[in-house]
N, C-alpha and C. Protein backbone atom coordinates (compact mmCIF):
# COMPACT_ATOMS: atom_id res chain seq x y z
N UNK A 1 2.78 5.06 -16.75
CA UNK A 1 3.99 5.84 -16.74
C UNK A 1 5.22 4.95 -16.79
N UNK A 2 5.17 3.17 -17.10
CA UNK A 2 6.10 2.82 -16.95
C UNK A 2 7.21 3.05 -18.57
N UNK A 3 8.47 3.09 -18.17
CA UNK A 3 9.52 3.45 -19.38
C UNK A 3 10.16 2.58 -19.41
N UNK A 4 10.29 1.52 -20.62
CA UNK A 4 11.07 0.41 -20.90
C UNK A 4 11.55 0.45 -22.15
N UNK A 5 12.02 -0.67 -22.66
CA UNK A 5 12.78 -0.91 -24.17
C UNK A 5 11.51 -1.43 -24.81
N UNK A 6 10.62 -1.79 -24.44
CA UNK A 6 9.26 -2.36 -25.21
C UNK A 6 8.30 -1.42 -24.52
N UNK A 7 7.23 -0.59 -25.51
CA UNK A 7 6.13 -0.27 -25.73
C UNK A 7 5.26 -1.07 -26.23
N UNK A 8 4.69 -2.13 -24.81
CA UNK A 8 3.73 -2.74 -25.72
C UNK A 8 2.10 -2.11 -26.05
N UNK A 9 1.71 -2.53 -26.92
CA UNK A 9 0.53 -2.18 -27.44
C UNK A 9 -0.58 -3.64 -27.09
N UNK A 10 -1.53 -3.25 -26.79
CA UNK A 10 -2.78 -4.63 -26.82
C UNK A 10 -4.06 -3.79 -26.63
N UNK A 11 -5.18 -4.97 -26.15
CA UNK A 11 -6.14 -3.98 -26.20
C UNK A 11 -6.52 -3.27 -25.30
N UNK A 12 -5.55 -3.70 -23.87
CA UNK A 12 -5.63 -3.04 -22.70
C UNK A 12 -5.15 -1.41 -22.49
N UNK A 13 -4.58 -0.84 -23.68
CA UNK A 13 -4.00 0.62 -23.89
C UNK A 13 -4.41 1.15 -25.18
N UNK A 14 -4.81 0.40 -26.09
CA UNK A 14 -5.12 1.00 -27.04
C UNK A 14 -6.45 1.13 -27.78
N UNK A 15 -6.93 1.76 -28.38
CA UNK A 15 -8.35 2.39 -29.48
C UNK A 15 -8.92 3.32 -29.25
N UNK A 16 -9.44 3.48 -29.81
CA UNK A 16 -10.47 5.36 -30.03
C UNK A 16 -10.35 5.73 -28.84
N UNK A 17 -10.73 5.40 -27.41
CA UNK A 17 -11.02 5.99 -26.14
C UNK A 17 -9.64 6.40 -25.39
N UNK A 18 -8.36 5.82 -26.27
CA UNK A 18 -7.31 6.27 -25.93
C UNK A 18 -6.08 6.78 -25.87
N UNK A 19 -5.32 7.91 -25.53
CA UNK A 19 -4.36 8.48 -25.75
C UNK A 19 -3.23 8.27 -25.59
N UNK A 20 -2.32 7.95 -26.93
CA UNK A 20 -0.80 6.66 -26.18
C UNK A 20 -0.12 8.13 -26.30
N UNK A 21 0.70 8.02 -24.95
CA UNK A 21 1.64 9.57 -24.83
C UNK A 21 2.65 8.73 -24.46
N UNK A 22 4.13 8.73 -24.84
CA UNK A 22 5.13 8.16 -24.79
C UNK A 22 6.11 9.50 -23.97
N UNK A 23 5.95 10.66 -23.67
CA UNK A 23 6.90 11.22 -23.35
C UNK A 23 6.88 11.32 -21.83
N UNK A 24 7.94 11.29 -21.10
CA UNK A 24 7.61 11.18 -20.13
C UNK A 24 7.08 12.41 -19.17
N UNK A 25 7.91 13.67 -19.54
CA UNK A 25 7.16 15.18 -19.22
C UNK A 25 5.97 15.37 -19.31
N UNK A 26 5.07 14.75 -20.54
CA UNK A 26 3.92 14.68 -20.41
C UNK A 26 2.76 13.99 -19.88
N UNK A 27 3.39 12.83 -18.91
CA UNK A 27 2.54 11.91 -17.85
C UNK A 27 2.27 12.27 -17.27
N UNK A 28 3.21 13.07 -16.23
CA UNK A 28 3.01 13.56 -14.87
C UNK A 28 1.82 14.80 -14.33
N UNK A 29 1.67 15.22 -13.14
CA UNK A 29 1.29 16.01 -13.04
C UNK A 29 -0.35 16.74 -14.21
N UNK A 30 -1.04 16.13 -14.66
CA UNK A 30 -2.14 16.45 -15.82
C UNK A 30 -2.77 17.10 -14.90
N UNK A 31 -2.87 17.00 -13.71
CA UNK A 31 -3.94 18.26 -12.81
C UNK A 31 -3.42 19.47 -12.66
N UNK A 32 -2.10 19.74 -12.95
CA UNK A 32 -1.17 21.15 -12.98
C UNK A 32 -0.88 21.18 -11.68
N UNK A 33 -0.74 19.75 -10.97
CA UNK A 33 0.13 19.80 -9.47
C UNK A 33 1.49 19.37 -9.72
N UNK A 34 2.00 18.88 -9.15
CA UNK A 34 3.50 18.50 -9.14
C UNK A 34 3.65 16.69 -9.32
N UNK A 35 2.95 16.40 -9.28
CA UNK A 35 2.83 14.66 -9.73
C UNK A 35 2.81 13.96 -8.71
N UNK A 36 3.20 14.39 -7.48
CA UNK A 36 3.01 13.78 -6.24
C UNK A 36 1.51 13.43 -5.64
N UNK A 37 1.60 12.56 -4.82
CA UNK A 37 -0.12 12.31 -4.64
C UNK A 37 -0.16 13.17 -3.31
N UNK A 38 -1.32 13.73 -3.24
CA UNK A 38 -1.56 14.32 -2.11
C UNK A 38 -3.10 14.80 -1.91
N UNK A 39 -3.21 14.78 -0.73
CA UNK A 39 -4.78 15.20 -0.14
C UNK A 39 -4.79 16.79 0.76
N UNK A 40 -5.85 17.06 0.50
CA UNK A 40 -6.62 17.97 0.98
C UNK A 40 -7.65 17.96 2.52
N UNK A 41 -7.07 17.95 3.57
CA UNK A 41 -7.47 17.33 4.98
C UNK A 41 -8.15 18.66 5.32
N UNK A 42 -10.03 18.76 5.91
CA UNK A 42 -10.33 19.49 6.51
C UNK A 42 -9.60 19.43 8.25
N UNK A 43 -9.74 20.41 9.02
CA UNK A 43 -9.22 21.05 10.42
C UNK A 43 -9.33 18.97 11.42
N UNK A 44 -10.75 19.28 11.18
CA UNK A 44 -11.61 17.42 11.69
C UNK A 44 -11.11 16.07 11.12
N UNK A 45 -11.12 16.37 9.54
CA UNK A 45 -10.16 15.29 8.95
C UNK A 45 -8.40 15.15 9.60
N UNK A 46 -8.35 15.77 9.69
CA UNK A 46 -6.64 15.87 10.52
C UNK A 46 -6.41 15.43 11.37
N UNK A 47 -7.50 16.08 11.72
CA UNK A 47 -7.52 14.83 13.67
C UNK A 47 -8.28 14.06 13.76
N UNK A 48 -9.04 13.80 12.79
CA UNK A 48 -8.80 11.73 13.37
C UNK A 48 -7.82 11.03 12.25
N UNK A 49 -7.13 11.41 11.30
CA UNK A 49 -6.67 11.00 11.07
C UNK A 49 -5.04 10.73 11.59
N UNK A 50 -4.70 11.81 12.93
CA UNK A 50 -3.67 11.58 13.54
C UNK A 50 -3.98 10.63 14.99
N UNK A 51 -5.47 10.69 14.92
CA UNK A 51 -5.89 9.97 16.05
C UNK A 51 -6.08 8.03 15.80
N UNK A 52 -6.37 8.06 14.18
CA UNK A 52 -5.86 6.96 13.34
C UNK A 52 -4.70 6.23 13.86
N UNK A 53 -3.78 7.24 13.26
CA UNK A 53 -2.52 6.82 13.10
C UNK A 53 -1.51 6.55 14.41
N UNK A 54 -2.10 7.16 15.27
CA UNK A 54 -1.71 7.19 17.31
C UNK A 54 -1.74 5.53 17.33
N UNK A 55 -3.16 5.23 16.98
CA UNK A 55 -3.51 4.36 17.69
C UNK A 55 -3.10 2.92 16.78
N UNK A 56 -2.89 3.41 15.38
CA UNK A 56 -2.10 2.08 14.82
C UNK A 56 -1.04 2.06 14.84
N UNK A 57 -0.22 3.37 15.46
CA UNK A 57 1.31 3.12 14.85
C UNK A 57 1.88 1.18 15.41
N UNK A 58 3.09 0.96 14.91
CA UNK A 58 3.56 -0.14 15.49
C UNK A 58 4.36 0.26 16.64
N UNK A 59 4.36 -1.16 17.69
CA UNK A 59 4.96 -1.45 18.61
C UNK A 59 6.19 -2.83 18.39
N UNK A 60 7.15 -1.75 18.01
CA UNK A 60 7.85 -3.09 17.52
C UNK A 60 8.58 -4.03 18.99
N UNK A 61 8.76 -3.45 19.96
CA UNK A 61 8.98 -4.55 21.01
C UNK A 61 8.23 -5.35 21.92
N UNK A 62 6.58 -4.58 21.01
CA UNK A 62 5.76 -5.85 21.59
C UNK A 62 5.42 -7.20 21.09
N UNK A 63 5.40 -7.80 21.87
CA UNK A 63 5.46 -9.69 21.31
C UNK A 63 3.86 -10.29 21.86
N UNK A 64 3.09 -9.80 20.96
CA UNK A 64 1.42 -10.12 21.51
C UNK A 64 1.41 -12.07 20.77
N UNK A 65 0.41 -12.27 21.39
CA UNK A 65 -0.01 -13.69 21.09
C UNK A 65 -0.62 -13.60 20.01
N UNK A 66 -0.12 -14.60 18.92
CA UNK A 66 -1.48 -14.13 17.63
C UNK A 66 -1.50 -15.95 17.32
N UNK A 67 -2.76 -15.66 16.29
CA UNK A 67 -3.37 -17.37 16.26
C UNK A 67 -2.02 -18.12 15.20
N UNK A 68 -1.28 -17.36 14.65
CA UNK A 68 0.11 -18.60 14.56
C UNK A 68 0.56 -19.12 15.68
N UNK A 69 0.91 -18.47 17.07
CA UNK A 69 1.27 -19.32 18.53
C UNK A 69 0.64 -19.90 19.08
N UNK A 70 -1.00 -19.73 18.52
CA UNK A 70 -2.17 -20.80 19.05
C UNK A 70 -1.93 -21.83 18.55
N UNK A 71 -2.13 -21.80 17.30
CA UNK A 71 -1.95 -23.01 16.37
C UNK A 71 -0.51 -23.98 16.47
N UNK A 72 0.42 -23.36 16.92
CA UNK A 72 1.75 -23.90 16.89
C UNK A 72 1.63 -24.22 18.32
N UNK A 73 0.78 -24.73 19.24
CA UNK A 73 1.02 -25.23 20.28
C UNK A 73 0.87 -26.71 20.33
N UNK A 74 0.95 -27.54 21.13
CA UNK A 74 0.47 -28.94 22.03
C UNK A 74 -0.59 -29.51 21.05
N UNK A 75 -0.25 -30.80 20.16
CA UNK A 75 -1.66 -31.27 20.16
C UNK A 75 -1.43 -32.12 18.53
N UNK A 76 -1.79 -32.14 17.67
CA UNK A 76 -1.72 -33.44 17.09
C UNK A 76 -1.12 -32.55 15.36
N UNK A 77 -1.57 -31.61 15.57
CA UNK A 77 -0.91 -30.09 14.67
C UNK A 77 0.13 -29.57 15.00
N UNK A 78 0.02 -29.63 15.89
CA UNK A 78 0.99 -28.17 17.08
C UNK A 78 2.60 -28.30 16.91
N UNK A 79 3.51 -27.58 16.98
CA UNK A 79 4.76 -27.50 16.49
C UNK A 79 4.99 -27.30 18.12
N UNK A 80 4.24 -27.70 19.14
CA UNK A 80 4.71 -26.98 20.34
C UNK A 80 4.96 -25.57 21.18
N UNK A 81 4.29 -24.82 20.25
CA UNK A 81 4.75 -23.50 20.31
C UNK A 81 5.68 -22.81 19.88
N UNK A 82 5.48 -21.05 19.94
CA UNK A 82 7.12 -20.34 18.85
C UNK A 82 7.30 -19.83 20.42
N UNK A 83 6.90 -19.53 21.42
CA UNK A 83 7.45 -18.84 22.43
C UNK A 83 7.79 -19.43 23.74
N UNK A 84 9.03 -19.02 23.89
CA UNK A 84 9.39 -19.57 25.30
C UNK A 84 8.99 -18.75 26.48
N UNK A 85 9.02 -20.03 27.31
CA UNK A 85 8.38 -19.54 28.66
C UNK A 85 8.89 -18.68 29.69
């Protein structure tokens, strides 16, 4: 669906198996939905997928230890650490 000043052609878009459609009204939507992506969640799919998403959302004012502050500590590598004490 991309629209530029060049239509290129190669063999990655083109021959017998394929249909070059240049308009853009006619990209969208080919399932007779609205062109947006979207899913179909059974009652069960819903909830774990909010039970998913609970449990990954971010914590942006938490400051957990991860193996860059391991690695950046004391020692012949070590930058001394990123966190103060």
């Amino acid at each position: 669906m991309s629209q530029g000043d060049d239509d290129l052609r190669g063999p990655w878009n083109c021959g017998d198996n394929w249909e070059f459609v240049s308009k853009r009204e006619k990209q969208a939507a080919v399932d007779g939905g609205d062109g947006m992506a979207s899913v179909k969640l059974s009652k069960g799919e819903q909830t774990l997928l909010t039970q998913a998403a609970t449990r990954t959302l971010s914590h942006p004012d938490a400051d957990p230890t991860t193996g860059a502050d391991l690695g950046a500590g004391p020692g012949p590598r070590g930058m001394g650490g990123t966190k103060k004490s």
